[in-house]
PDB file of N, CA and C in Angstrom:
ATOM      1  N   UNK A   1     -44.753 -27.523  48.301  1.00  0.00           N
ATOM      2  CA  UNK A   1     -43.338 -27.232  48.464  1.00  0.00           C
ATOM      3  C   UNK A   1     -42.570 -27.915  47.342  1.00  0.00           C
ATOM      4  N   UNK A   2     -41.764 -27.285  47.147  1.00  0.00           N
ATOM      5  CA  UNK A   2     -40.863 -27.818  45.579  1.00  0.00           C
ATOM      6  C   UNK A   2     -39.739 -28.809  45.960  1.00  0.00           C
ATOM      7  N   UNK A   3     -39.845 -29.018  47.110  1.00  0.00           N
ATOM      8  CA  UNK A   3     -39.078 -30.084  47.499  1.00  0.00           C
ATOM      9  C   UNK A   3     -39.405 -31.786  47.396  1.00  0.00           C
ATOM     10  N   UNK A   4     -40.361 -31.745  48.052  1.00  0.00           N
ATOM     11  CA  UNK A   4     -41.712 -32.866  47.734  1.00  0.00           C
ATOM     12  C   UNK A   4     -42.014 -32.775  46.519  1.00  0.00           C
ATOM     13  N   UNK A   5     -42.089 -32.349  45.554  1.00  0.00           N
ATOM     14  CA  UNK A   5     -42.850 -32.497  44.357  1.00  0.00           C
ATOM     15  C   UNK A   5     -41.271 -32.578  43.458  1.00  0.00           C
ATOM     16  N   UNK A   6     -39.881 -32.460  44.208  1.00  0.00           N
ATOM     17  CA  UNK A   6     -38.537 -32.811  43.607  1.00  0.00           C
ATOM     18  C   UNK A   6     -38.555 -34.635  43.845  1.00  0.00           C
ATOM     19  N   UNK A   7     -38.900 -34.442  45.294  1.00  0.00           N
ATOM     20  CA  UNK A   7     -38.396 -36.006  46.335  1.00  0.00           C
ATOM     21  C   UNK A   7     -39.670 -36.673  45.329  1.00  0.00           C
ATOM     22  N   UNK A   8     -41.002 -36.823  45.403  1.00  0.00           N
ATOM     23  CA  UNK A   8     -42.273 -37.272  44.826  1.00  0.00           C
ATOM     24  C   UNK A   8     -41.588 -38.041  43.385  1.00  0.00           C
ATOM     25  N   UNK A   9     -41.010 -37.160  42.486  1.00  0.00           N
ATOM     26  CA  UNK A   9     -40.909 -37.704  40.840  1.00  0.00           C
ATOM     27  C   UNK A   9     -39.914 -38.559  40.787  1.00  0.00           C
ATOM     28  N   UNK A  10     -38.545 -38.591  42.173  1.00  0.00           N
ATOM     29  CA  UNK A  10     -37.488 -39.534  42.882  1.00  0.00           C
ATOM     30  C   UNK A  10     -37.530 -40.716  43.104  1.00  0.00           C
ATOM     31  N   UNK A  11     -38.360 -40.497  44.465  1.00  0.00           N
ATOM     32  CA  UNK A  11     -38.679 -41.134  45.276  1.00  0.00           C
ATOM     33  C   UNK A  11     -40.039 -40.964  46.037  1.00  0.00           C
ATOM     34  N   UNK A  12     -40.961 -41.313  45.868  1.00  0.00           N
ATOM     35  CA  UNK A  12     -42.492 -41.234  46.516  1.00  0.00           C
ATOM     36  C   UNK A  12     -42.482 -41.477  47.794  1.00  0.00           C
ATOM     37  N   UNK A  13     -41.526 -42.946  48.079  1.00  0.00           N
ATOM     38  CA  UNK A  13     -41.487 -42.842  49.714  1.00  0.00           C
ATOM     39  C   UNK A  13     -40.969 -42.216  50.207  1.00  0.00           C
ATOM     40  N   UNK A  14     -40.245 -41.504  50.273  1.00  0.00           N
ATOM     41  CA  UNK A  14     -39.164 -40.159  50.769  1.00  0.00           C
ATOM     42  C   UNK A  14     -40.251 -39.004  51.002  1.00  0.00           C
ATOM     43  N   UNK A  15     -40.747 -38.737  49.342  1.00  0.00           N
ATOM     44  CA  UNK A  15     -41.768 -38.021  49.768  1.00  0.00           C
ATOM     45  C   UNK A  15     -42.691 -37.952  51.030  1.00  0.00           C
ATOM     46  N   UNK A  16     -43.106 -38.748  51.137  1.00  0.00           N
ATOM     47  CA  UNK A  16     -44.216 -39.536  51.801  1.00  0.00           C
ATOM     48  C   UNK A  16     -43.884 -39.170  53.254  1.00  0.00           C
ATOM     49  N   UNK A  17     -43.037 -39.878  53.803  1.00  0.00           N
ATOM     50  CA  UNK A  17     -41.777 -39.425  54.991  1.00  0.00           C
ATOM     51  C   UNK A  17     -41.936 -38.007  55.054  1.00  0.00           C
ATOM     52  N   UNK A  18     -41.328 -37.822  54.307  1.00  0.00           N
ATOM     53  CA  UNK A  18     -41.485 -35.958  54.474  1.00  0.00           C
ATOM     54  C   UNK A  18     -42.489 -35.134  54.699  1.00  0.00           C
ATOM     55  N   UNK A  19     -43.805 -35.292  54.216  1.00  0.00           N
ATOM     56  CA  UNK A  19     -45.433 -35.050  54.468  1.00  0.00           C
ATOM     57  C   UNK A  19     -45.499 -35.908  55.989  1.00  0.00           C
ATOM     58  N   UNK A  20     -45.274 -36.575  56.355  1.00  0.00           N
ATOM     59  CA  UNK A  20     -45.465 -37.407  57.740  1.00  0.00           C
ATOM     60  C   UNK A  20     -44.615 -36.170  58.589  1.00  0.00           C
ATOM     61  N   UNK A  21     -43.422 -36.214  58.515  1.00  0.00           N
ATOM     62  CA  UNK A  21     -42.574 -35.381  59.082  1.00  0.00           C
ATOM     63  C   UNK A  21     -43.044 -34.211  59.263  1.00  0.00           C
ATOM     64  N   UNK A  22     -43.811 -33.590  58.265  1.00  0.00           N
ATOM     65  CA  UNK A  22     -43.883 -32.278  58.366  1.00  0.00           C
ATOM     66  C   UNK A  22     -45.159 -32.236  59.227  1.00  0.00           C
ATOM     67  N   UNK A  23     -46.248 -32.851  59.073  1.00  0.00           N
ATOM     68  CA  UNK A  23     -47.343 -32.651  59.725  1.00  0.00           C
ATOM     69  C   UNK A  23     -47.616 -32.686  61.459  1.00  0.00           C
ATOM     70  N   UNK A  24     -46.150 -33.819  61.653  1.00  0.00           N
ATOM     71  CA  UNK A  24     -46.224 -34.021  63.047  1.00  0.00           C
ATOM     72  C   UNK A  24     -45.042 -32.887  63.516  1.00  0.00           C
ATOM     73  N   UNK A  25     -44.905 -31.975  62.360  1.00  0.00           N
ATOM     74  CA  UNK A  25     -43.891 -30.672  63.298  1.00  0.00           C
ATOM     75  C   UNK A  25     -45.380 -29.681  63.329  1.00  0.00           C
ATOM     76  N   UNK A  26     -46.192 -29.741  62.433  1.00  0.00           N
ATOM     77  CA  UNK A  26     -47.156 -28.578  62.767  1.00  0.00           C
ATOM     78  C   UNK A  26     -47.856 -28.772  63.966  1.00  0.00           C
ATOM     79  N   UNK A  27     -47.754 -30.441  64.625  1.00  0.00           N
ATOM     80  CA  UNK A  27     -48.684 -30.600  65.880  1.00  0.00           C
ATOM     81  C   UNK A  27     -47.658 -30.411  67.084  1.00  0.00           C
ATOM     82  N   UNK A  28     -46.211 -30.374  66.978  1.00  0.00           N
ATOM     83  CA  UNK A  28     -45.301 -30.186  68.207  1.00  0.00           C
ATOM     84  C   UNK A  28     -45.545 -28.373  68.063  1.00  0.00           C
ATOM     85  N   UNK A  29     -45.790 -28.363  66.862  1.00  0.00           N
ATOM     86  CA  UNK A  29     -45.177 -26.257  67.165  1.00  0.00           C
ATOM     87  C   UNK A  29     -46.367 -26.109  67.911  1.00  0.00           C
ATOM     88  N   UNK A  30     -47.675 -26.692  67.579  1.00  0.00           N
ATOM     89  CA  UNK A  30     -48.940 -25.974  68.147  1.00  0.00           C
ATOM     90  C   UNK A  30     -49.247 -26.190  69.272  1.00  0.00           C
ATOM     91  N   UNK A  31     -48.167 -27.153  69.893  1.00  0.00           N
ATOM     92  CA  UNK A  31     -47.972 -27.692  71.801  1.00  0.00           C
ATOM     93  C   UNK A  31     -46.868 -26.863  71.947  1.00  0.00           C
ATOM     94  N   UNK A  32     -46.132 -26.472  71.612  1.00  0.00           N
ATOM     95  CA  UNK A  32     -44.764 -26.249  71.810  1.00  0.00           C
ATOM     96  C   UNK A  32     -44.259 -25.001  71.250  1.00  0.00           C
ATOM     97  N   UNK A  33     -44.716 -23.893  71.156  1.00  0.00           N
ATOM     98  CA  UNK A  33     -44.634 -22.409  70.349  1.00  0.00           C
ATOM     99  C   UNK A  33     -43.194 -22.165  70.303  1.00  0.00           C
ATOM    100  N   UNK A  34     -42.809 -22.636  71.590  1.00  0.00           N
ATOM    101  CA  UNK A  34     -40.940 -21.682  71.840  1.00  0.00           C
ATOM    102  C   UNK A  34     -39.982 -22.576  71.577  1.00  0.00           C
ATOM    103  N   UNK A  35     -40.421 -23.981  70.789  1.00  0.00           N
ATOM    104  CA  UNK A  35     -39.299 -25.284  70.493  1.00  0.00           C
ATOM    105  C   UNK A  35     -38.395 -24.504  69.664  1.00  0.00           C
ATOM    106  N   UNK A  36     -37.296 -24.896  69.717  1.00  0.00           N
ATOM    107  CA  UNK A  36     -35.847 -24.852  68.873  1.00  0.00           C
ATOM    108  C   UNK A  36     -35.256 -24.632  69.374  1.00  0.00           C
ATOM    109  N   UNK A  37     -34.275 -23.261  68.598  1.00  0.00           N
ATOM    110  CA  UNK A  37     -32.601 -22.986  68.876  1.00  0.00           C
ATOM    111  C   UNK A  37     -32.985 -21.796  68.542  1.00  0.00           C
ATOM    112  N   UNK A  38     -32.503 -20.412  69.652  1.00  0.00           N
ATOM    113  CA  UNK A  38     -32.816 -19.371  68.511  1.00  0.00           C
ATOM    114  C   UNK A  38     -32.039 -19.198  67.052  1.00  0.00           C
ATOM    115  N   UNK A  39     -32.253 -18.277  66.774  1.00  0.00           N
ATOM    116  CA  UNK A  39     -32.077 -18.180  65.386  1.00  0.00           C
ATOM    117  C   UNK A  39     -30.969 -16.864  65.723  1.00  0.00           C
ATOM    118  N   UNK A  40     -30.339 -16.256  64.547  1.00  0.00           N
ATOM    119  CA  UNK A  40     -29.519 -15.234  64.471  1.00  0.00           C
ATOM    120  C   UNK A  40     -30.081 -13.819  64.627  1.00  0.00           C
ATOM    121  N   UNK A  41     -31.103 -13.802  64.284  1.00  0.00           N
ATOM    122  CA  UNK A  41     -32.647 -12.943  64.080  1.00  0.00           C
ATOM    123  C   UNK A  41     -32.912 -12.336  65.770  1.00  0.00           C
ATOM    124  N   UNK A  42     -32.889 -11.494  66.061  1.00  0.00           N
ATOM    125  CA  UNK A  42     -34.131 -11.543  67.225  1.00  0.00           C
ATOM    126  C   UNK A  42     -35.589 -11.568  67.103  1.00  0.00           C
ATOM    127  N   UNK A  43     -36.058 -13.165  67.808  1.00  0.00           N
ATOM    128  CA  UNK A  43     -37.389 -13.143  67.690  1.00  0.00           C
ATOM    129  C   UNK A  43     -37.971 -14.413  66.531  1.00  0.00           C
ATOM    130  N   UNK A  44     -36.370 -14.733  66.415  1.00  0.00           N
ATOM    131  CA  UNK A  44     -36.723 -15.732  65.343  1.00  0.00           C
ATOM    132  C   UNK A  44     -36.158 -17.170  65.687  1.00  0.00           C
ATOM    133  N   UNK A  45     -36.916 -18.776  65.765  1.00  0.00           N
ATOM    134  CA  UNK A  45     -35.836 -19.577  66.356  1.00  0.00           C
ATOM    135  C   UNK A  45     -35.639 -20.646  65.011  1.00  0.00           C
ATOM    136  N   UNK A  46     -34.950 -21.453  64.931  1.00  0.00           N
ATOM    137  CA  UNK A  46     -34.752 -23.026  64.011  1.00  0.00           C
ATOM    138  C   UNK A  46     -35.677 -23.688  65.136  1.00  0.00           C
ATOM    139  N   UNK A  47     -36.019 -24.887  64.105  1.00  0.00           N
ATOM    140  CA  UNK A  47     -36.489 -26.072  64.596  1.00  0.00           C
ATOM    141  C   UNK A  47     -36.268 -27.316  63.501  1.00  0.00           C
ATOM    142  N   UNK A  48     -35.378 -28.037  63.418  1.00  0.00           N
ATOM    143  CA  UNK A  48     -35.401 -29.130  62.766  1.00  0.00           C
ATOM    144  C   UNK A  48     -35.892 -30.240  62.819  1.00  0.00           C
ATOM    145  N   UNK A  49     -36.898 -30.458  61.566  1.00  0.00           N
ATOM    146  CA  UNK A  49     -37.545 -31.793  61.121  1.00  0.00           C
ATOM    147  C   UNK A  49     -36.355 -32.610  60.064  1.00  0.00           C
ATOM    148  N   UNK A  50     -36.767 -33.798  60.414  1.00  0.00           N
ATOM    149  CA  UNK A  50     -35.685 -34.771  59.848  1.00  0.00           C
ATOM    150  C   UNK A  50     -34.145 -33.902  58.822  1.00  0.00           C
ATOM    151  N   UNK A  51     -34.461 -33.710  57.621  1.00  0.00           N
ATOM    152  CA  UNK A  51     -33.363 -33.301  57.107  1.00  0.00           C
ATOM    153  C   UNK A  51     -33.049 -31.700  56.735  1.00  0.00           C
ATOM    154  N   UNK A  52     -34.260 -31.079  57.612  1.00  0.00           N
ATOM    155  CA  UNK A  52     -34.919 -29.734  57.238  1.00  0.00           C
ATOM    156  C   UNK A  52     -34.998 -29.106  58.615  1.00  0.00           C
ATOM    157  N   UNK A  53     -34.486 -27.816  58.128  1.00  0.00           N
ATOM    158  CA  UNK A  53     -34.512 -26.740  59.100  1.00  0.00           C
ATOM    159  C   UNK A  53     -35.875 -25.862  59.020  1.00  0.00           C
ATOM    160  N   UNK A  54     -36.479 -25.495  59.628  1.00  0.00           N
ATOM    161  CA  UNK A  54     -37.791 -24.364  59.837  1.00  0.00           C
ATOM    162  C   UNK A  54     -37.354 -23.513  60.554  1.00  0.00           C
ATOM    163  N   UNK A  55     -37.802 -22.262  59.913  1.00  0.00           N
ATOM    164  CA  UNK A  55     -37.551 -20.617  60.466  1.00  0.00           C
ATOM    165  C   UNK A  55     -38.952 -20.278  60.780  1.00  0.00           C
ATOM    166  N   UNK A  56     -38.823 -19.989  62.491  1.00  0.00           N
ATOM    167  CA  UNK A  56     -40.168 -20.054  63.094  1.00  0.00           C
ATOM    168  C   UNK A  56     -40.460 -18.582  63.899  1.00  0.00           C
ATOM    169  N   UNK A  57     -41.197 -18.172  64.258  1.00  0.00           N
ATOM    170  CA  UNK A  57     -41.472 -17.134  65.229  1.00  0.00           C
ATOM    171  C   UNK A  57     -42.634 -16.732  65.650  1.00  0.00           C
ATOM    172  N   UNK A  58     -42.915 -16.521  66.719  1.00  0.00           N
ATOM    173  CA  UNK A  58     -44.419 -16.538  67.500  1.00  0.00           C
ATOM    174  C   UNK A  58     -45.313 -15.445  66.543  1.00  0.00           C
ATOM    175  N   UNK A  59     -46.767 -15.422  66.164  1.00  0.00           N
ATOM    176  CA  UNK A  59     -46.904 -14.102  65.753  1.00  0.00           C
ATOM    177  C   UNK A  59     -49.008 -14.767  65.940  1.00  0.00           C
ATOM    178  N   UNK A  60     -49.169 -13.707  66.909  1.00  0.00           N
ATOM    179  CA  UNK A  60     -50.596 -13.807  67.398  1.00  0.00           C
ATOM    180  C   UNK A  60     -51.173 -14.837  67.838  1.00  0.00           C
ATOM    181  N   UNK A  61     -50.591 -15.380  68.715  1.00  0.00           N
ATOM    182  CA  UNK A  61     -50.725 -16.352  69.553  1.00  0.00           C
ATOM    183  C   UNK A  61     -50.375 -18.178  68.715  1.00  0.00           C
ATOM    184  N   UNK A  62     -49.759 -17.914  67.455  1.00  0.00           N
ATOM    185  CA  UNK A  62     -49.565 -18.966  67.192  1.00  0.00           C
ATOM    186  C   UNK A  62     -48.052 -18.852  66.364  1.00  0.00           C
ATOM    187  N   UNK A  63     -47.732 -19.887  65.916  1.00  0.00           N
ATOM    188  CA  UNK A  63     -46.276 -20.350  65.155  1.00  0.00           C
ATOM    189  C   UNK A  63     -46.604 -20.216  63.894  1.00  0.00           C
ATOM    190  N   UNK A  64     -45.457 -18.968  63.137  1.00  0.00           N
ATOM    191  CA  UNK A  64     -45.479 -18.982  61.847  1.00  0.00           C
ATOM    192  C   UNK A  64     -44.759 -19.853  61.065  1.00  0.00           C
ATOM    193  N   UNK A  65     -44.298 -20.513  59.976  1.00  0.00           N
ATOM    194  CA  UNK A  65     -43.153 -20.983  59.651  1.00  0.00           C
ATOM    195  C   UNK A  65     -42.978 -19.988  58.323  1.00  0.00           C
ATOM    196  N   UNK A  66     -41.629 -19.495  58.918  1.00  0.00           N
ATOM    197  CA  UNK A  66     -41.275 -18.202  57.792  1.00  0.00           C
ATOM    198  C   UNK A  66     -40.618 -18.591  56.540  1.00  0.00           C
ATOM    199  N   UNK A  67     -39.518 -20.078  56.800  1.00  0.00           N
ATOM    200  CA  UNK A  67     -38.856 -20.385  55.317  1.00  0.00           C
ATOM    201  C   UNK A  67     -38.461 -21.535  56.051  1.00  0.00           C
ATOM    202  N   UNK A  68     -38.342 -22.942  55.233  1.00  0.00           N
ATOM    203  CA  UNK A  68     -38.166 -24.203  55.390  1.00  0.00           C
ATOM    204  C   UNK A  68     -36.336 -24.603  54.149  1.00  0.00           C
ATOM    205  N   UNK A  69     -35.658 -24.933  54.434  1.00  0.00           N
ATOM    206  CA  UNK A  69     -34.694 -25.204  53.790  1.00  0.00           C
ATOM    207  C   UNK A  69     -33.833 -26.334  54.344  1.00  0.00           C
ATOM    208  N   UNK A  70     -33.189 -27.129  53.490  1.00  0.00           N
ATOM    209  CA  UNK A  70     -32.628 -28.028  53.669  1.00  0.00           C
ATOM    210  C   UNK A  70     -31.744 -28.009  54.550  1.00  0.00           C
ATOM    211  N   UNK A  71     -31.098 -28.645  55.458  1.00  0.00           N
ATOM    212  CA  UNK A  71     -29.944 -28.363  56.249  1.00  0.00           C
ATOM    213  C   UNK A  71     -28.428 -28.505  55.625  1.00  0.00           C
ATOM    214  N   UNK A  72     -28.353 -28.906  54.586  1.00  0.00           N
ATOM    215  CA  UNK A  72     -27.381 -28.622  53.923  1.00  0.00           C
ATOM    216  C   UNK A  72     -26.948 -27.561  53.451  1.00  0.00           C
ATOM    217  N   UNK A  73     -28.268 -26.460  53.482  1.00  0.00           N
ATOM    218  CA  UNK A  73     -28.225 -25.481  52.671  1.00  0.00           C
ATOM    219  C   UNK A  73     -27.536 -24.189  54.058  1.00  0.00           C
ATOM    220  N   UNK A  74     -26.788 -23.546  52.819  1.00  0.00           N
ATOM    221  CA  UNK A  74     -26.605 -22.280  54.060  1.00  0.00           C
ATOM    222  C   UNK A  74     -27.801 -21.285  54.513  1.00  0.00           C
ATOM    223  N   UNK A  75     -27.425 -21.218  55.461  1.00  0.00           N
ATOM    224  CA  UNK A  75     -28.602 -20.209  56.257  1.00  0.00           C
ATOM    225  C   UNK A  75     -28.468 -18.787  55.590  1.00  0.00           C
ATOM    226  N   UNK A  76     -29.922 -18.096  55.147  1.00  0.00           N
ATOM    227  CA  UNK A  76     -29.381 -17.129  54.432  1.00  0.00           C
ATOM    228  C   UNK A  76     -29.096 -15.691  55.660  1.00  0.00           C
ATOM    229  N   UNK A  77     -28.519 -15.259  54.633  1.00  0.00           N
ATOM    230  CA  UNK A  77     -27.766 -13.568  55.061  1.00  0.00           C
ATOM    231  C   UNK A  77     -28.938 -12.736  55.684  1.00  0.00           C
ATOM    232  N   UNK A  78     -28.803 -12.183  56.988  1.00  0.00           N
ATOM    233  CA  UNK A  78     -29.721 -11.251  57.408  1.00  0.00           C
ATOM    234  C   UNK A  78     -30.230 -10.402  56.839  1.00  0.00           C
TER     235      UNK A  78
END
């Protein structure tokens, strides 16, 4: 992700955080398929890790993550 490899040349511990963060969202989605907020989408929900939003949705018995973006960032256009 080009975010980590932005945060990494920054800050390594940030980085670092962020790989922690992210790994323990891949073990809540894989307990937890229907976590978040829906989304604007039908069929689609948010789930926020620390400073980051994930665009998620069920697809064959498991959790996809469709696009990861900052929460600062605007949510894009349908």
């Amino acid at each position: 992700m080009a975010e980590i490899t932005y945060l990494a040349k920054r800050n390594p511990a940030a980085a670092a955080k962020v790989i922690v963060q992210f790994q323990e969202a891949r073990r809540t989605l894989a307990k937890h398929p229907d976590i978040g907020r829906p989304a604007p989408v039908i069929g689609l929900r948010h789930f926020i890790v620390g400073a980051y939003v994930l665009t998620i949705r069920r697809k064959a018995g498991s959790v996809e993550i469709l696009s990861i973006r900052h929460g600062r960032q605007a949510e894009p256009k349908e």
